[in-house]
C-alpha atoms as a PDB file:
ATOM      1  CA  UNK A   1      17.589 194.714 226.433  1.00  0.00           C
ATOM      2  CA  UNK A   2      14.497 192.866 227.830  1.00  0.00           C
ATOM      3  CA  UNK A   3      14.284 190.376 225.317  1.00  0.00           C
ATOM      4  CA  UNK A   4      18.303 189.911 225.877  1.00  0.00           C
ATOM      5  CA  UNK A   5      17.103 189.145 229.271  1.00  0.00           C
ATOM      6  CA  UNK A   6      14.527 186.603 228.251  1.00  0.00           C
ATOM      7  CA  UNK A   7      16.416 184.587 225.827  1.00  0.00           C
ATOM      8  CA  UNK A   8      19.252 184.156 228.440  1.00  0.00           C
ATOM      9  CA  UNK A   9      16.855 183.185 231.263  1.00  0.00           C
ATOM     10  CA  UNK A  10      14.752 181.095 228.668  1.00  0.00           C
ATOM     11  CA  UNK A  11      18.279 179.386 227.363  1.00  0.00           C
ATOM     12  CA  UNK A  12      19.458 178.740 231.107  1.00  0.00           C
ATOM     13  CA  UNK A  13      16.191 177.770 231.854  1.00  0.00           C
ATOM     14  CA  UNK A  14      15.971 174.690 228.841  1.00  0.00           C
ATOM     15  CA  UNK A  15      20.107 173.929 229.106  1.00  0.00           C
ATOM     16  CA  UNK A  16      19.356 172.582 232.379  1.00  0.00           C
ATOM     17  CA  UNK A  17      17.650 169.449 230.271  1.00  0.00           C
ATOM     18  CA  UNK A  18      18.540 170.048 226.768  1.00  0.00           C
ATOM     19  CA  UNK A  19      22.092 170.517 225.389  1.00  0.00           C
ATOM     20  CA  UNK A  20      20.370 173.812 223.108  1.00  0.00           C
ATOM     21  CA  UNK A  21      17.304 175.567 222.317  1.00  0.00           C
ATOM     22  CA  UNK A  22      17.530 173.926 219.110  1.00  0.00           C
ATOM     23  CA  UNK A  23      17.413 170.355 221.329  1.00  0.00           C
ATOM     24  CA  UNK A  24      14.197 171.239 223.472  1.00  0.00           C
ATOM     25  CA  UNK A  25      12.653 172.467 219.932  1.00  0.00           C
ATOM     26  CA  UNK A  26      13.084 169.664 218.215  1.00  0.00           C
ATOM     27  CA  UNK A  27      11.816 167.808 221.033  1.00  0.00           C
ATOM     28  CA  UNK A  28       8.728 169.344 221.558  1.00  0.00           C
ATOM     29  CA  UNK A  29       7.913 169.550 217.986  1.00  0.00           C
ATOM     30  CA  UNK A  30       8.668 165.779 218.339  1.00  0.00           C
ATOM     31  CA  UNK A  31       5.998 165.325 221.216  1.00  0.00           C
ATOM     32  CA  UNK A  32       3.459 167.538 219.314  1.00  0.00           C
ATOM     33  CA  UNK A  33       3.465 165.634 216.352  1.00  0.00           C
ATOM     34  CA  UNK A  34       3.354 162.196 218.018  1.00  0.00           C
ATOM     35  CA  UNK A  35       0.562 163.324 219.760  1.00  0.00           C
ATOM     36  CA  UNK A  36      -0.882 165.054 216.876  1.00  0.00           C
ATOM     37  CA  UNK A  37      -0.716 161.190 215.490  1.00  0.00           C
ATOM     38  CA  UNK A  38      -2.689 160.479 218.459  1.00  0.00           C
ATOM     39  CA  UNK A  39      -5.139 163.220 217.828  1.00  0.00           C
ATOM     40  CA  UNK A  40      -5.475 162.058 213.929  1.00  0.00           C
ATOM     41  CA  UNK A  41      -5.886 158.101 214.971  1.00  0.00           C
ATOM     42  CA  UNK A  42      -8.544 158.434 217.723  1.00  0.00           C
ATOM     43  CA  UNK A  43     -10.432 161.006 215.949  1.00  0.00           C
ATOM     44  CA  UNK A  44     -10.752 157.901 213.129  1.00  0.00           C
ATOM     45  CA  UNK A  45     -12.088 155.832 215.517  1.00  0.00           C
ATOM     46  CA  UNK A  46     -14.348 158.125 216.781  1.00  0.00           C
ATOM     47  CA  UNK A  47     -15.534 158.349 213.428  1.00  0.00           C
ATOM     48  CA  UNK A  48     -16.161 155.007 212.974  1.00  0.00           C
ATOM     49  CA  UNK A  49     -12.907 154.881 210.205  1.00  0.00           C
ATOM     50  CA  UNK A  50     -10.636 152.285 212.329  1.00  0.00           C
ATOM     51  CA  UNK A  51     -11.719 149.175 214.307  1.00  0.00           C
ATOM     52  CA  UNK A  52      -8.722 147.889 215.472  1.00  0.00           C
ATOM     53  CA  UNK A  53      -8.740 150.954 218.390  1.00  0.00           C
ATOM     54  CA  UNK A  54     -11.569 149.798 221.384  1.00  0.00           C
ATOM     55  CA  UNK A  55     -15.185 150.679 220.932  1.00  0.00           C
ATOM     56  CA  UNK A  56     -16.200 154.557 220.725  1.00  0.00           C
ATOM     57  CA  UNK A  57     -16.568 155.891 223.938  1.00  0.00           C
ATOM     58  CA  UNK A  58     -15.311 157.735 227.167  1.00  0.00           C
ATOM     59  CA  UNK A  59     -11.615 156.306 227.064  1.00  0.00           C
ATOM     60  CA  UNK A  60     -11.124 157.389 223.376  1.00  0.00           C
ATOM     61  CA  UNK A  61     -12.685 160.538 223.645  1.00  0.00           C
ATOM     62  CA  UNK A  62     -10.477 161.267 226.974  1.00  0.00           C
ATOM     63  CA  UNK A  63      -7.597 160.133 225.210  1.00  0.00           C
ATOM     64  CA  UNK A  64      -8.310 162.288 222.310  1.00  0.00           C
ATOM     65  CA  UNK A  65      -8.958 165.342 224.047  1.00  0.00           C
ATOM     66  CA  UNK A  66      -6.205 165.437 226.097  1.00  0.00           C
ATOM     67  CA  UNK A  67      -3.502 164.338 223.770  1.00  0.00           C
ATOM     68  CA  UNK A  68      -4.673 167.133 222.043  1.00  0.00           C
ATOM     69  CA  UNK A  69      -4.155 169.315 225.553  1.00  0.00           C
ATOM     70  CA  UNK A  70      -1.076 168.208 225.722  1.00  0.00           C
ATOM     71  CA  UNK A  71       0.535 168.847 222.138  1.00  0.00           C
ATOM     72  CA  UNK A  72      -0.788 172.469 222.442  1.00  0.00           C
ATOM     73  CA  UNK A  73       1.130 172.632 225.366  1.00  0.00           C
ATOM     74  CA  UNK A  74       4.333 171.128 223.559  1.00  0.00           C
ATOM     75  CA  UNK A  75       3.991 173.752 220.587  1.00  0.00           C
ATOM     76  CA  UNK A  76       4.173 176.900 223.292  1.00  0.00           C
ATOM     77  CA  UNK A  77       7.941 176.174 224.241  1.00  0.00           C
ATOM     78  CA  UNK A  78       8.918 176.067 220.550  1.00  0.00           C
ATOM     79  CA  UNK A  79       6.342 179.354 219.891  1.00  0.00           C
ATOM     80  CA  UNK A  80       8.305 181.504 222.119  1.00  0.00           C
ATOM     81  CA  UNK A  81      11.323 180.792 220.769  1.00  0.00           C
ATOM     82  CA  UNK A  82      10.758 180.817 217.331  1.00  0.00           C
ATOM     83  CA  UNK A  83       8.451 184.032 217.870  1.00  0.00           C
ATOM     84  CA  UNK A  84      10.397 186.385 220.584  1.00  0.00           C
ATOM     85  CA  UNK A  85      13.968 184.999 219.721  1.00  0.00           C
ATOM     86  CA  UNK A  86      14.914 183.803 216.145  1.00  0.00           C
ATOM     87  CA  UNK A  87      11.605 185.780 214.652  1.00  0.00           C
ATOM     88  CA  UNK A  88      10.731 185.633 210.963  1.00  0.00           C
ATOM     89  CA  UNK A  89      13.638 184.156 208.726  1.00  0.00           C
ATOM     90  CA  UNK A  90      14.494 183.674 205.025  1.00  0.00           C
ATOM     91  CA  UNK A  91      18.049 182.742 205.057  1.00  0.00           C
ATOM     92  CA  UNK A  92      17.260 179.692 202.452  1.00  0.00           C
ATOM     93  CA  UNK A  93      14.304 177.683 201.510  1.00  0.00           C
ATOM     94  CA  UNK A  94      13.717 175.466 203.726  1.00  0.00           C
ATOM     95  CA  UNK A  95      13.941 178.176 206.775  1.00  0.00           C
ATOM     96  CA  UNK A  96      11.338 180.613 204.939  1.00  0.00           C
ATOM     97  CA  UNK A  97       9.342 177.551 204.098  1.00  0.00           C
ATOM     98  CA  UNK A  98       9.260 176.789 208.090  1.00  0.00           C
ATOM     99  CA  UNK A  99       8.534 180.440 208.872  1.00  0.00           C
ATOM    100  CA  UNK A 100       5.650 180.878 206.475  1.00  0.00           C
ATOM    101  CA  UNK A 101       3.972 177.563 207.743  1.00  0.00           C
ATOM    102  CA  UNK A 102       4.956 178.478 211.681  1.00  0.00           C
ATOM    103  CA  UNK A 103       3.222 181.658 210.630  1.00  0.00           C
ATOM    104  CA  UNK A 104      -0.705 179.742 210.050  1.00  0.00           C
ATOM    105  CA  UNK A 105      -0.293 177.321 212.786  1.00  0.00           C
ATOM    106  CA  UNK A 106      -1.842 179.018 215.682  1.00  0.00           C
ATOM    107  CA  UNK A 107      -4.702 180.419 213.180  1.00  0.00           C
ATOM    108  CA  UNK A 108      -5.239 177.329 211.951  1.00  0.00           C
ATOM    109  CA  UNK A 109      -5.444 175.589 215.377  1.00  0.00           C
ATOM    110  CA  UNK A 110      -7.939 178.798 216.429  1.00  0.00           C
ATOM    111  CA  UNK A 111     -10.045 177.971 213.469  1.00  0.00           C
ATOM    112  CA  UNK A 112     -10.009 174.367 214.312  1.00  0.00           C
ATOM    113  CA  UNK A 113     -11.360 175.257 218.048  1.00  0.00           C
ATOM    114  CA  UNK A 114     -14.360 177.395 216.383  1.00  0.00           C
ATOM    115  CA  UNK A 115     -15.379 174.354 214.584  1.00  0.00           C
ATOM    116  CA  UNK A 116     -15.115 172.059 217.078  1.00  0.00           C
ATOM    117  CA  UNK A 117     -17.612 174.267 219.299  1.00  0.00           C
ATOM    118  CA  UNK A 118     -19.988 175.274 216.204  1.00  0.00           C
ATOM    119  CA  UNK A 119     -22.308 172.263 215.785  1.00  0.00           C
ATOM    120  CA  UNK A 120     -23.993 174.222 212.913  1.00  0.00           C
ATOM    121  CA  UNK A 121     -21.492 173.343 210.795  1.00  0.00           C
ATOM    122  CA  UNK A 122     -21.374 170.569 208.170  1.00  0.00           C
ATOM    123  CA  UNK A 123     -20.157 167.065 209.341  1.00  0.00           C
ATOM    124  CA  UNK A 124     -17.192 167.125 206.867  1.00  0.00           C
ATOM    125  CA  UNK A 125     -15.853 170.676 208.545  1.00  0.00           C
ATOM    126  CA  UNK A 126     -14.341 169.362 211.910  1.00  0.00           C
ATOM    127  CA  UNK A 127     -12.188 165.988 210.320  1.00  0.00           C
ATOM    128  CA  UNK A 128     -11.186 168.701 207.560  1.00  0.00           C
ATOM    129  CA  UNK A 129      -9.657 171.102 210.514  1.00  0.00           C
ATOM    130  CA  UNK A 130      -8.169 168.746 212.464  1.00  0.00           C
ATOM    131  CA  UNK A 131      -6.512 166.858 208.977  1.00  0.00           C
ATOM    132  CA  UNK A 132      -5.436 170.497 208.322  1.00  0.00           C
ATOM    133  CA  UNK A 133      -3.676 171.401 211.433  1.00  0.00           C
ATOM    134  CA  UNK A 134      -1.794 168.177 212.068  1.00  0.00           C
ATOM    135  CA  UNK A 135      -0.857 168.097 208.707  1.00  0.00           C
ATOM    136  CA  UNK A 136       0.283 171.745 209.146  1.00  0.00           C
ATOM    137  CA  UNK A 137       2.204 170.404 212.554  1.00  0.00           C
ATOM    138  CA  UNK A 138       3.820 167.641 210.489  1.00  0.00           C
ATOM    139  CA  UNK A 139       5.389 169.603 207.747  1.00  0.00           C
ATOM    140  CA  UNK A 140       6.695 172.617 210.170  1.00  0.00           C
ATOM    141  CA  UNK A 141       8.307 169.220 212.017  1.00  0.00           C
ATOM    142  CA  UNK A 142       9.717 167.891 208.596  1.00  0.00           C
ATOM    143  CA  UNK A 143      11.274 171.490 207.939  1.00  0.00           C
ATOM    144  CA  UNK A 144      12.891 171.675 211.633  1.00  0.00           C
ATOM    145  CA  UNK A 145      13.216 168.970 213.959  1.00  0.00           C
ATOM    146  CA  UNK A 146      13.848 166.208 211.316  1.00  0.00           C
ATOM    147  CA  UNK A 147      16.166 168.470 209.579  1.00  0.00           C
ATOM    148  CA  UNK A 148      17.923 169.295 212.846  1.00  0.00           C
ATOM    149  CA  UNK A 149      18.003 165.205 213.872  1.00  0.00           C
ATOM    150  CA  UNK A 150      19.387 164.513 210.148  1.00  0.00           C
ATOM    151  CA  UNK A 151      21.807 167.447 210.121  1.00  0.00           C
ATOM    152  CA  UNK A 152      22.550 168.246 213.913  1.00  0.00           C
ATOM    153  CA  UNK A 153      22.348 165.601 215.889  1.00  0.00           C
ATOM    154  CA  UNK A 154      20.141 162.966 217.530  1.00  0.00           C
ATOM    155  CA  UNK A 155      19.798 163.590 221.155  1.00  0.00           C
ATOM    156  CA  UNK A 156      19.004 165.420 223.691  1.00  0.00           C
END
């Protein structure tokens, strides 16, 4: 009964701005992975990879810190719901494909904090987390919230 009570104050809650669940889902996943992009490009620059960004320095590495802030924040919306309401699924393959990679994402995104804070590590480690988890981010977004703007609908 208390989770009953959660999903209908979580569902009144995101109705008030989204048509569904589904909607604010997709949506978030949406922000997260744009800002994941975000993450990916000013982590390149940072690394010297792309010059067309300004010059290394305090606005880049603000702008890459909190964009990635702010898609962890997106991703916690769609983790409760996927996690305390719908749960594990395997109804067909592109659902049990979603759960099993919705399943790493946090650990991989915990892993990805250890390296960023162990300086011990080899220079190749942190690009090779953060490629990891926003790759990880893209392809749980290809199984759900472009499937759901392909198949659903596009809106909010």
């Amino acid at each position: 009964m208390v989770i009953a009570g959660v999903s209908e104050t979580y569902t009144d809650l995101v109705t008030t701005v989204f048509s569904s669940t589904i909607a604010a889902k997709a949506w978030f996943a949406t922000a997260a992975v744009i800002l994941a992009l975000v993450q990916v490009t000013t982590a390149a620059r940072i690394y010297g990879k792309l010059r067309f960004l300004p010059e290394r320095g305090r606005a880049i590495a603000t702008t890459h810190r909190w964009s990635g802030r702010v898609a962890f924040l997106c991703t916690l919306p769609v983790f409760f719901h996927c996690v305390t309401i719908l749960g594990f699924q395997t109804p067909d393959a592109r659902v049990a494909a979603h759960s099993l990679l919705g399943t790493f994402l946090y650990g991989v995104f915990a892993a990805k904090v250890l390296v960023v804070r162990d300086h011990s590590l080899p220079a190749w480690a942190l690009p090779s987390a953060g490629l990891t988890l926003a790759s990880l981010l893209l392809a749980l977004w290809l199984t759900s919230s472009l499937w759901y703007f392909t198949t659903v609908r596009f809106g909010f």
